[in-house]
C-alpha atoms as a PDB file:
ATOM      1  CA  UNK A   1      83.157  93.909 -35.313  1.00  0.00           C
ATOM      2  CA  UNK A   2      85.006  96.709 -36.820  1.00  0.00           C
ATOM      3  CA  UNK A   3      82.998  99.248 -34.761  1.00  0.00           C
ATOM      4  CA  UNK A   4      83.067  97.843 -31.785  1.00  0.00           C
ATOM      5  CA  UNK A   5      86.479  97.468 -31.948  1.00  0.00           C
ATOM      6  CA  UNK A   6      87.214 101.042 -32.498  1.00  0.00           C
ATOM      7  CA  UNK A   7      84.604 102.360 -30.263  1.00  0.00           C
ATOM      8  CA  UNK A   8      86.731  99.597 -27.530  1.00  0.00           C
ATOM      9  CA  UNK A   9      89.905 101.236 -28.706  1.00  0.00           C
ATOM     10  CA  UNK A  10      88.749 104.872 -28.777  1.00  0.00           C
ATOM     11  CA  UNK A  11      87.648 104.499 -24.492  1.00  0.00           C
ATOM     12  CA  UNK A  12      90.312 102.014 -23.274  1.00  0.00           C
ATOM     13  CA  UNK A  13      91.388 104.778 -20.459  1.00  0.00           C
ATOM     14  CA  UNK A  14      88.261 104.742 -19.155  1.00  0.00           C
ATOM     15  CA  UNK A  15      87.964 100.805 -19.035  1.00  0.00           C
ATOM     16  CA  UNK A  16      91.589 100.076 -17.488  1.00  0.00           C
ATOM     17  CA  UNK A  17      90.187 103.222 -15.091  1.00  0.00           C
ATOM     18  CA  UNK A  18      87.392 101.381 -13.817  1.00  0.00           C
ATOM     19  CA  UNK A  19      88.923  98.052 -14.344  1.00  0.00           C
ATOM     20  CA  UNK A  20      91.729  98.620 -12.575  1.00  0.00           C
ATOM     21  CA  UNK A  21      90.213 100.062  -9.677  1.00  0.00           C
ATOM     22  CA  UNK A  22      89.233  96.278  -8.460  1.00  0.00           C
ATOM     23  CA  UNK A  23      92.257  96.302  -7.482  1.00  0.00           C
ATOM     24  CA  UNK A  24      92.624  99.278  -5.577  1.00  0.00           C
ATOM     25  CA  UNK A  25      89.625  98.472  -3.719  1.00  0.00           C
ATOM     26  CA  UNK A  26      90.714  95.208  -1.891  1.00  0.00           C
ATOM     27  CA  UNK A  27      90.816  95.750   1.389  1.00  0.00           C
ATOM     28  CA  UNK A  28      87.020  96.988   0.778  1.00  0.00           C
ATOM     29  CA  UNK A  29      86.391  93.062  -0.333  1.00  0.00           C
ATOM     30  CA  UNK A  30      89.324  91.036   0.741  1.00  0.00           C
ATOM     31  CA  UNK A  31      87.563  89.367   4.061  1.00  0.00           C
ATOM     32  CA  UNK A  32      84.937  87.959   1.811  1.00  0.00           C
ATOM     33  CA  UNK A  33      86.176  87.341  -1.645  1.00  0.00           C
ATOM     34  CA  UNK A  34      84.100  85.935  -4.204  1.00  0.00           C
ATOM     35  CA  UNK A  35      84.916  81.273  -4.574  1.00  0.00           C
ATOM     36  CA  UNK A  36      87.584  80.854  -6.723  1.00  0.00           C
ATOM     37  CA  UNK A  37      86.761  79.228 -10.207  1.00  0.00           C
ATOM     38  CA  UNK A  38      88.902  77.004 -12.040  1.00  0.00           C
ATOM     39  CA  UNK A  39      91.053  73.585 -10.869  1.00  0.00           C
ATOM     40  CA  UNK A  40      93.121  73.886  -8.115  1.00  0.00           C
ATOM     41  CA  UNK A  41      93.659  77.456  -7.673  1.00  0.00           C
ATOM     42  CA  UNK A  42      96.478  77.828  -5.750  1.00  0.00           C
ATOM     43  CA  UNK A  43      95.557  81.142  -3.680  1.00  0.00           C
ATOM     44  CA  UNK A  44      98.084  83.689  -4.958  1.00  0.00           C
ATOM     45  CA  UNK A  45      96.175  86.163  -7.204  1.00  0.00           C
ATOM     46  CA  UNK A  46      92.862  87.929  -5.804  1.00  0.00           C
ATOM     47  CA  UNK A  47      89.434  85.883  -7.190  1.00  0.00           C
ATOM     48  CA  UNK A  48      88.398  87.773 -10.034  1.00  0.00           C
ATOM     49  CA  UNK A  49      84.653  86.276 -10.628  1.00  0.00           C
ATOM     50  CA  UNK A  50      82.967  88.922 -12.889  1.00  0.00           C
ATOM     51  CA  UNK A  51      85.237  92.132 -13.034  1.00  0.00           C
ATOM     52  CA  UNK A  52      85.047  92.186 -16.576  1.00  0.00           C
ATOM     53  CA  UNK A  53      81.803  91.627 -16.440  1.00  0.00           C
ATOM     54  CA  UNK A  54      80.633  94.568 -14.803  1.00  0.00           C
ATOM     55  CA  UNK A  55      83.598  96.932 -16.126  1.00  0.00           C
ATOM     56  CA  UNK A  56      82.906  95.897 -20.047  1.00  0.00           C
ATOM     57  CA  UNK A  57      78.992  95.606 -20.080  1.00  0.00           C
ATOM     58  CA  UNK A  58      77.548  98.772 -19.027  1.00  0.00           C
ATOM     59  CA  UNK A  59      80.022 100.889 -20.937  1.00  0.00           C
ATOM     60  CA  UNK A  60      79.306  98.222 -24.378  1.00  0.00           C
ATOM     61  CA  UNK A  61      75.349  99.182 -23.900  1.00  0.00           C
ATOM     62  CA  UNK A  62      75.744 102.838 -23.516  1.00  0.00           C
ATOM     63  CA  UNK A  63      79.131 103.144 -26.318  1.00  0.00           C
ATOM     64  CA  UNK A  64      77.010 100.817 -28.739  1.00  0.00           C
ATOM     65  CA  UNK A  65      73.650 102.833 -28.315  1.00  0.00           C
ATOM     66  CA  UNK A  66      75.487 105.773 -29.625  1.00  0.00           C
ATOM     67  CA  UNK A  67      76.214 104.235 -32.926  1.00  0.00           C
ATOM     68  CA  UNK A  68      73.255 101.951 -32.851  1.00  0.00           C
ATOM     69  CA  UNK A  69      69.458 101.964 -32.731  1.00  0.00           C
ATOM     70  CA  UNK A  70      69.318  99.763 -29.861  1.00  0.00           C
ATOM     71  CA  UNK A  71      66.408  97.680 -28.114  1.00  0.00           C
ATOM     72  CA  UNK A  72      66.629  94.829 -25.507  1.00  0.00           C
ATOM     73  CA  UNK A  73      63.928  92.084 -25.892  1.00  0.00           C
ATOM     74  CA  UNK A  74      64.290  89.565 -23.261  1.00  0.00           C
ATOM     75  CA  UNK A  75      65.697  86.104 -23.569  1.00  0.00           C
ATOM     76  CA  UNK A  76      65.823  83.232 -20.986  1.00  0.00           C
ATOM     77  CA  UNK A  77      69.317  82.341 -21.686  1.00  0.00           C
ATOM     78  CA  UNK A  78      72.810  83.091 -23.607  1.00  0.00           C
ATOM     79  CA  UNK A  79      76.050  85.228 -23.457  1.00  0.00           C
ATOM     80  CA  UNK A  80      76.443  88.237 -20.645  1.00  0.00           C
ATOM     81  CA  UNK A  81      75.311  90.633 -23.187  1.00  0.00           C
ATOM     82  CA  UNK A  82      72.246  90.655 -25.703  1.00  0.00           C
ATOM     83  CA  UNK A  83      70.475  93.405 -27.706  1.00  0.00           C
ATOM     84  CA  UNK A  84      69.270  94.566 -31.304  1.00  0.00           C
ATOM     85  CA  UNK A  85      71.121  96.694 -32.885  1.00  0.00           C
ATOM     86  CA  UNK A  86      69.948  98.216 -36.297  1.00  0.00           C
ATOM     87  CA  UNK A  87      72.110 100.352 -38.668  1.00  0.00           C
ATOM     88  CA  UNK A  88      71.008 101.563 -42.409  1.00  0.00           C
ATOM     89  CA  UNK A  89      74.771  99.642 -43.363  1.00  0.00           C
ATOM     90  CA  UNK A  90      73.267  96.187 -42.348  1.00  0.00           C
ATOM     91  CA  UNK A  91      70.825  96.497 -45.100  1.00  0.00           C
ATOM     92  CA  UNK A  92      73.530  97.076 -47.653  1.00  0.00           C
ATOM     93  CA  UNK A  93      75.470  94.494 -45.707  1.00  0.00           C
ATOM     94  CA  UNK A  94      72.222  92.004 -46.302  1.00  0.00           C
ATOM     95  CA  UNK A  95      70.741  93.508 -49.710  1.00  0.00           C
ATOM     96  CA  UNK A  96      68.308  94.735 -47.577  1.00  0.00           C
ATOM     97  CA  UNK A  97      67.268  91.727 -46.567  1.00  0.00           C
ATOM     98  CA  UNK A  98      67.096  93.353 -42.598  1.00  0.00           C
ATOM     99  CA  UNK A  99      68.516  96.422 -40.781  1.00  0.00           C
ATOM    100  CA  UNK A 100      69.355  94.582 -37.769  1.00  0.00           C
ATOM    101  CA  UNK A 101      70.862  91.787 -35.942  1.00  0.00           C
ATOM    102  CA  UNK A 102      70.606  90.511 -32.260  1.00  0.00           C
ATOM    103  CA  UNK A 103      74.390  91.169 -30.737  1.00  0.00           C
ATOM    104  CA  UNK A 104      75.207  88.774 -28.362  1.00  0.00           C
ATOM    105  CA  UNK A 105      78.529  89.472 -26.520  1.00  0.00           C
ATOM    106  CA  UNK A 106      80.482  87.306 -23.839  1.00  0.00           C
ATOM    107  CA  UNK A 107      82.927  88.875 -21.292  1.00  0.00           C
ATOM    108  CA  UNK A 108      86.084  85.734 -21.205  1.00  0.00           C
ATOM    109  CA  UNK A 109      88.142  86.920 -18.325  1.00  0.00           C
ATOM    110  CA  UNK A 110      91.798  85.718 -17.972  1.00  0.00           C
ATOM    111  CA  UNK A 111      94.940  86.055 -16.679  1.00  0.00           C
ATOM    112  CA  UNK A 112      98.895  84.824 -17.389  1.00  0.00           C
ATOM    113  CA  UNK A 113      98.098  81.744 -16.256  1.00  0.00           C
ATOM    114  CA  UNK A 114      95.205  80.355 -18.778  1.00  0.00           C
ATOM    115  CA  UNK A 115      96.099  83.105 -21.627  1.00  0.00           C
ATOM    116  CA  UNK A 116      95.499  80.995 -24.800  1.00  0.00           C
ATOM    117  CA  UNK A 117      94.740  81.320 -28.043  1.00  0.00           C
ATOM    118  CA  UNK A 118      91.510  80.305 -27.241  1.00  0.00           C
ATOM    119  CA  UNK A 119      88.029  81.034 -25.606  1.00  0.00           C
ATOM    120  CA  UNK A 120      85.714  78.353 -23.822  1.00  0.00           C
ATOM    121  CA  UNK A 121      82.337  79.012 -25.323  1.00  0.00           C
ATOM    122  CA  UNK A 122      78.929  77.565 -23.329  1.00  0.00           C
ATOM    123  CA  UNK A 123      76.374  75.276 -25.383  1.00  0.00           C
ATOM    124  CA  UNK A 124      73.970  79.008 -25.454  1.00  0.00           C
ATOM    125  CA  UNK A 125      76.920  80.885 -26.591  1.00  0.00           C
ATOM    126  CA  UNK A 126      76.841  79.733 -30.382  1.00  0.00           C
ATOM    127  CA  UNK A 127      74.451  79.407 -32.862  1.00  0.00           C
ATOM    128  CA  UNK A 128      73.136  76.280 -35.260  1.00  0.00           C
ATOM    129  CA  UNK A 129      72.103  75.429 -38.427  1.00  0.00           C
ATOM    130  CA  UNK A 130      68.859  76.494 -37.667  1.00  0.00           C
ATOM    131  CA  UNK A 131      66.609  73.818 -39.203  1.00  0.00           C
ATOM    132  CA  UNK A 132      62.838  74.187 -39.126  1.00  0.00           C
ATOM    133  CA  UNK A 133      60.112  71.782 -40.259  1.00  0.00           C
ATOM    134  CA  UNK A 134      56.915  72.655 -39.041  1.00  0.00           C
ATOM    135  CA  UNK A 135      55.752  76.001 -37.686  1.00  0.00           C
ATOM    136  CA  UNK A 136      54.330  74.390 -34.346  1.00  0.00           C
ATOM    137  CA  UNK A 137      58.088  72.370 -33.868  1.00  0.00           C
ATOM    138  CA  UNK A 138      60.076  75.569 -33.132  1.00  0.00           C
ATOM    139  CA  UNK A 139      63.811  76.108 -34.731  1.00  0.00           C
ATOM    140  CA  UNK A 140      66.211  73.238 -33.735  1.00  0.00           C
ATOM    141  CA  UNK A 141      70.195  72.968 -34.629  1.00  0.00           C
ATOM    142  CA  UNK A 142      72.224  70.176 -35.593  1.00  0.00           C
ATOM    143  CA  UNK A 143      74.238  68.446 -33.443  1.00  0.00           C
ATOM    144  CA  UNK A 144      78.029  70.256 -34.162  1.00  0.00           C
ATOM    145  CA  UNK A 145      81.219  67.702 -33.087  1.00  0.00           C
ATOM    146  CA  UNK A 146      83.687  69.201 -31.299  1.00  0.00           C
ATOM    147  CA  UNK A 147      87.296  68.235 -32.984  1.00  0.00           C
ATOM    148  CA  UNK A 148      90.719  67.985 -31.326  1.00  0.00           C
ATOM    149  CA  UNK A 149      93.984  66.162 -32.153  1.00  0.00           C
ATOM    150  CA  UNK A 150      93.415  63.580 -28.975  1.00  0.00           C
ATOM    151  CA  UNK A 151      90.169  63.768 -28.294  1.00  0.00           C
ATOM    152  CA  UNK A 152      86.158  64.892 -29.906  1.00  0.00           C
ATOM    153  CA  UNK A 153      82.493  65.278 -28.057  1.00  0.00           C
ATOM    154  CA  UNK A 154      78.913  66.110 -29.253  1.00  0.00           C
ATOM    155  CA  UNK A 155      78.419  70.102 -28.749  1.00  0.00           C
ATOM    156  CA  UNK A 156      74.710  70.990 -28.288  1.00  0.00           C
ATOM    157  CA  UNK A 157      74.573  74.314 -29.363  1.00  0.00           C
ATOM    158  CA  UNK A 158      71.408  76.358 -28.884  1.00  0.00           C
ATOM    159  CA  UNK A 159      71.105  79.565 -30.006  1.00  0.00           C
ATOM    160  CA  UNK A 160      69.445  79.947 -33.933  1.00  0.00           C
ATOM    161  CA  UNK A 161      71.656  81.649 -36.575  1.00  0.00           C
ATOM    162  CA  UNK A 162      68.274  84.254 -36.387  1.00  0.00           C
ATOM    163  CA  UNK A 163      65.423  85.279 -34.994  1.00  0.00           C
ATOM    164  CA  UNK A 164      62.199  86.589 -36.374  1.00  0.00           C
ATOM    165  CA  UNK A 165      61.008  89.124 -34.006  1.00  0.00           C
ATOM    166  CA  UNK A 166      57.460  89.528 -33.438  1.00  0.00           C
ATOM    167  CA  UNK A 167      56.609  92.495 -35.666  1.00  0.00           C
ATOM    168  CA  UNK A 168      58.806  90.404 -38.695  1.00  0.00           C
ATOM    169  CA  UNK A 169      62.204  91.993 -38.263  1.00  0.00           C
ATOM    170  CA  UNK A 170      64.828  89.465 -39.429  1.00  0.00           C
ATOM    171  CA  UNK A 171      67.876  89.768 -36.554  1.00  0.00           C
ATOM    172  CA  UNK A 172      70.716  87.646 -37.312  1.00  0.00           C
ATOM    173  CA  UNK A 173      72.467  86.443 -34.786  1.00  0.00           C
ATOM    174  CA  UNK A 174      75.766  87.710 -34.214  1.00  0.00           C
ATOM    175  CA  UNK A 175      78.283  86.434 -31.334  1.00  0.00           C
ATOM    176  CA  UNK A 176      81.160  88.049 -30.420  1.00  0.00           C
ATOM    177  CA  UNK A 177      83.278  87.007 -26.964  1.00  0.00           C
ATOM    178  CA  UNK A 178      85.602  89.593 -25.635  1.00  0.00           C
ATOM    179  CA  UNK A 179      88.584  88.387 -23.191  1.00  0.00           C
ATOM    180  CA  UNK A 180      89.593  91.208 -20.551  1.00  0.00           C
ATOM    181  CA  UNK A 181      93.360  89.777 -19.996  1.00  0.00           C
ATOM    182  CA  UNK A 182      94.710  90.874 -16.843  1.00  0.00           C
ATOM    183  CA  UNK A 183      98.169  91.013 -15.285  1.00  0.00           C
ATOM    184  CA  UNK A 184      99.227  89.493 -11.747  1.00  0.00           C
ATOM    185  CA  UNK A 185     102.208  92.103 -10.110  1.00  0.00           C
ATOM    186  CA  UNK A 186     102.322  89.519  -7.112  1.00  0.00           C
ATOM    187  CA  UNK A 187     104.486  87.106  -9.906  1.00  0.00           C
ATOM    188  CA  UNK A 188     106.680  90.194 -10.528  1.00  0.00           C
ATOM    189  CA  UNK A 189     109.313  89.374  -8.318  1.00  0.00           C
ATOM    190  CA  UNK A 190     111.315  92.256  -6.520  1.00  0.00           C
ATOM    191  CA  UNK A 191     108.196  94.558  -7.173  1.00  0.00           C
ATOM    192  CA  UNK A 192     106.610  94.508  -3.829  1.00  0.00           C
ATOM    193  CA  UNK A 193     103.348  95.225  -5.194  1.00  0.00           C
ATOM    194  CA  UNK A 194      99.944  93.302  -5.688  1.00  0.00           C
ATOM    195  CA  UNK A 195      97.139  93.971  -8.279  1.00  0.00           C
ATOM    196  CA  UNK A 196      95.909  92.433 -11.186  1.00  0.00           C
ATOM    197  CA  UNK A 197      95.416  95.364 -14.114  1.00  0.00           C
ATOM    198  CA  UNK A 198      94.090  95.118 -17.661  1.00  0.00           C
ATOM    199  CA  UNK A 199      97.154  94.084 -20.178  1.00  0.00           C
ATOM    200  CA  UNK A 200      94.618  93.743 -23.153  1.00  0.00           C
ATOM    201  CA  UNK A 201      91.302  92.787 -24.763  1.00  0.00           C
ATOM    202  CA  UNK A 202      91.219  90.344 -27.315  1.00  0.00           C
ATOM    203  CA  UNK A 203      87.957  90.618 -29.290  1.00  0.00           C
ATOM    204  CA  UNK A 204      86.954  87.663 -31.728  1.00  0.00           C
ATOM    205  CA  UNK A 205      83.964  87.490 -33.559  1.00  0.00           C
ATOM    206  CA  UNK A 206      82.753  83.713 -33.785  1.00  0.00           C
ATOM    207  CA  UNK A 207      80.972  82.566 -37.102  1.00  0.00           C
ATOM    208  CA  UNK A 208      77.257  82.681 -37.606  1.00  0.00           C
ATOM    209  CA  UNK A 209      75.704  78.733 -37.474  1.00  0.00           C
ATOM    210  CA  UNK A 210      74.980  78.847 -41.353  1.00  0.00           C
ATOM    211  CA  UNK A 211      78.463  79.902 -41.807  1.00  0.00           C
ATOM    212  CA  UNK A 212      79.747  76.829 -39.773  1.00  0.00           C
ATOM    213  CA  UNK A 213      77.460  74.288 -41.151  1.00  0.00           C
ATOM    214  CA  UNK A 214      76.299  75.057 -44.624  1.00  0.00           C
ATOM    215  CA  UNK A 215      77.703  77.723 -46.575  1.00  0.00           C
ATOM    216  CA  UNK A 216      80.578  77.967 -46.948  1.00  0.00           C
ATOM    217  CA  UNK A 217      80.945  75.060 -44.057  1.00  0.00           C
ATOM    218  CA  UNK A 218      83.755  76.549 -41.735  1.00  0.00           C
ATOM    219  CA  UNK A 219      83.933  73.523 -39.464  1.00  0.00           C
ATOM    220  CA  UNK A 220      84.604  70.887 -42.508  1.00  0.00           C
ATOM    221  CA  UNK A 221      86.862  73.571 -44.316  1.00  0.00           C
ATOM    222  CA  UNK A 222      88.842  74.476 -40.599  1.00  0.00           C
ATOM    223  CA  UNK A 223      88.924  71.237 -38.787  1.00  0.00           C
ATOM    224  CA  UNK A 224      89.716  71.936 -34.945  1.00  0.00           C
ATOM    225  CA  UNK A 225      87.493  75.271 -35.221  1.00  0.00           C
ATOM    226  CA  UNK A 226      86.009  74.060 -32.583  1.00  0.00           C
ATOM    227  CA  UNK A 227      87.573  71.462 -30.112  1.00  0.00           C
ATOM    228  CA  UNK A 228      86.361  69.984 -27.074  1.00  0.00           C
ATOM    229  CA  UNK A 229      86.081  72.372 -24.070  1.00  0.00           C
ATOM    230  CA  UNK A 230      87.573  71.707 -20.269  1.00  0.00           C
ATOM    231  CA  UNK A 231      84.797  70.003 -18.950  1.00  0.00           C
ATOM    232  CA  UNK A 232      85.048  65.764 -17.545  1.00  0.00           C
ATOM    233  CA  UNK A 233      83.309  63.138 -18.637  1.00  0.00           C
ATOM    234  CA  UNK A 234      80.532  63.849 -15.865  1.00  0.00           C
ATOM    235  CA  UNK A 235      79.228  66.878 -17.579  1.00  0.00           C
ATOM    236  CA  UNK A 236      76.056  66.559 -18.982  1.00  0.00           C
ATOM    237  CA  UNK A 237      76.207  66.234 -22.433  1.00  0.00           C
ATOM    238  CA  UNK A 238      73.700  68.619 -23.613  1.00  0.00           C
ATOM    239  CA  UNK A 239      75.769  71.006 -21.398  1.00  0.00           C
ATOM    240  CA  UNK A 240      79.410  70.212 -22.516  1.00  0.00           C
ATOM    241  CA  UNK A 241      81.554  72.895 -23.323  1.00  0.00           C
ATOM    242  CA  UNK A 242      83.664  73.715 -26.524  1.00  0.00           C
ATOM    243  CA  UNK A 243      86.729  76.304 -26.825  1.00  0.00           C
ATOM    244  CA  UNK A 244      87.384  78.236 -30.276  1.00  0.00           C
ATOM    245  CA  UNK A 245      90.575  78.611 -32.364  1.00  0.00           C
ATOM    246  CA  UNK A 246      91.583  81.779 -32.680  1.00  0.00           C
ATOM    247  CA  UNK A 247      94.073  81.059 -34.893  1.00  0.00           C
ATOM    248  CA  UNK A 248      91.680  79.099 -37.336  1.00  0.00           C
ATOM    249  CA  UNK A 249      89.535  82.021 -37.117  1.00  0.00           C
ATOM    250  CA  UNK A 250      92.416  84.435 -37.964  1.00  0.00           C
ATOM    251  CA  UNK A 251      92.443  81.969 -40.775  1.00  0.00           C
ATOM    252  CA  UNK A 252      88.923  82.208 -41.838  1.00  0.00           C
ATOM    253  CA  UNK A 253      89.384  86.608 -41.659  1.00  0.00           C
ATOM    254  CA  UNK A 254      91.984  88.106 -39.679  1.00  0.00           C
ATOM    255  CA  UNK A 255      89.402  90.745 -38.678  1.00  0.00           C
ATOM    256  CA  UNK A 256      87.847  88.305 -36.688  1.00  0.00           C
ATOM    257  CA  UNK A 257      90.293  88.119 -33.911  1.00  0.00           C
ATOM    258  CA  UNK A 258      91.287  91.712 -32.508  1.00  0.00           C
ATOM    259  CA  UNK A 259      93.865  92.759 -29.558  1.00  0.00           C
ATOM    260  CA  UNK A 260      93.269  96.046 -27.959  1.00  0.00           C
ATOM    261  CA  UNK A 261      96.378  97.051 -25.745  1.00  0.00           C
ATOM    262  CA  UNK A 262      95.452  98.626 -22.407  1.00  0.00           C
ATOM    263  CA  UNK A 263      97.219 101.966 -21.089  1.00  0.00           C
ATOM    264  CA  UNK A 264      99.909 101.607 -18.908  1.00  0.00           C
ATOM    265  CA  UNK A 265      98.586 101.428 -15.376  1.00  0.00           C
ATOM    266  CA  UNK A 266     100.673 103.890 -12.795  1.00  0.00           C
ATOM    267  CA  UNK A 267     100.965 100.282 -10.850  1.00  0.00           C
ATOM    268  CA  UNK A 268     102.404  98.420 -13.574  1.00  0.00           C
ATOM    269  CA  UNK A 269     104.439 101.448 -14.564  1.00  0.00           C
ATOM    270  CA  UNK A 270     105.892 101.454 -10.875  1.00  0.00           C
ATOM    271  CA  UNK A 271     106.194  97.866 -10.888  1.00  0.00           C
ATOM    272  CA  UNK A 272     108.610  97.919 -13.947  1.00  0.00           C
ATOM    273  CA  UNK A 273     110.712 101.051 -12.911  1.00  0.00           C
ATOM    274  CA  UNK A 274     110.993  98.842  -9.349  1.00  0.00           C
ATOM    275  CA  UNK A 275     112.180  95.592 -11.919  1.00  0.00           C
ATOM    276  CA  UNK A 276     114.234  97.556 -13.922  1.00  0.00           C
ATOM    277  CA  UNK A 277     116.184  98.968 -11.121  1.00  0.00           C
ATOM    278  CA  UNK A 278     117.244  95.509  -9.818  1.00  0.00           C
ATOM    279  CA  UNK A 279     118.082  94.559 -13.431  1.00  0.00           C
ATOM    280  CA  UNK A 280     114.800  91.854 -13.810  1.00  0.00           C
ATOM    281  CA  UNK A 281     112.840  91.757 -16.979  1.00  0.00           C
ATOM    282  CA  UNK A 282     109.872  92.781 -16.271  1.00  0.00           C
ATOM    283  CA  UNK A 283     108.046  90.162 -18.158  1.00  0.00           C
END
């Protein structure tokens, strides 16, 4: 967590760069945007499927490689990003139990509109308790409840708290979800401008299964850890969402949730001199 949150902060003009230019490239996409996720957008901002995505991911590999011994087995499912990394400070970290872990990272894009203090996290994007019987059974988790003042569901997660690779290399799995938080100028009133630029990233660092359910037990020690996740009643089950407290993780460590501020963007810079002429608060 801690480096990849200073390797994050070290480069964040080149990500609101390339980030930013989404914007600037409209009228390159704007006759055939991407569908619109969510409920009942209302058409105002510019679709933003997977601009994090392919702004955050590339650069993660190639910054992460450089502090890293990296490889990239292949797995059928899980979060956006997934390799090994192995460092000689992971065996002191694990009394040398392994040098490595399998880093699985999820890009969380938002803007003002659904900026919480929360992420939505898939059934593949956390890991279990990681209970195995027999050799021939395969690794299987327990069934995690998902706890919220009003309301609770069954959360199927699916991803082991390790793997052992096929040489025997121990990787513990690691998830981290990082939440490119973007700004919408078209709410600016008075501006006269459109865009949606980087404002931050939050990066949290979500607890290991074994942390969560046996020692030391985060979800029966942080109740509402994990609550239920924005999905109806006609979701399948195994597939139902969850979202994670940020604030019960700050809780747990407060170096497990992280905000990296973005540069000023010459179009939000212009937007606020435009605001601050007119006497508006640019917000």
């Amino acid at each position: 967590m801690d480096s990849t949150v200073k390797l994050l902060s070290s480069r964040i003009d080149e990500i609101c760069t390339d980030y930013n230019e989404a914007s600037l490239l409209y009228p390159f996409w704007q006759q055939y945007p991407p569908q619109e996720r969510g409920r009942q957008p209302v058409g105002d901002q510019h679709p933003w499927i997977e601009v994090g995505e392919h702004v955050l991911i590339a650069k993660l590999c190639r910054y992460i490689s450089n502090e890293f011994r990296t490889s990239d087995p292949g797995l059928p499912t899980g979060p956006d990003a997934r390799f090994i990394v192995r460092h000689e400070q992971i065996a002191r970290l694990t009394d040398g139990l392994t040098d490595a872990a399998w880093l699985m990272i999820d890009i969380k894009s938002v803007g003002p509109r659904d900026d919480a203090p929360h992420t939505v996290l898939s059934h593949n994007q956390v890991s279990g308790s990681g209970e195995w019987e027999r050799a021939e059974s395969g690794i299987k988790n327990r069934v995690m409840k998902a706890m919220g003042p009003r309301a609770s569901h069954l959360f199927h997660c699916t991803l082991p708290p390790f793997y052992v690779l096929s040489d025997g290399t121990i990787a513990l799995t690691v998830l981290m979800a990082i939440k490119p938080v973007y700004r919408m100028l078209g709410l600016l009133q008075g501006a006269g401008m459109a865009g949606q630029p980087l404002d931050r990233l939050d990066v949290v660092m979500i607890p290991n299964g074994l942390l969560l359910e046996e020692h030391p037990g985060y979800l029966k020690a942080y109740p509402g850890l994990i609550f239920p996740g924005k999905d109806d009643e006609k979701k399948d089950p195994l597939k139902k969402r969850a979202r994670v407290s940020f604030a019960l993780l700050s809780a747990i460590a407060q170096w497990r949730v992280k905000s990296i501020p973005a540069c000023i963007d010459p179009l939000v810079a212009k937007a606020i001199e435009a605001l601050t002429k007119t006497g508006q608060r640019p917000g």
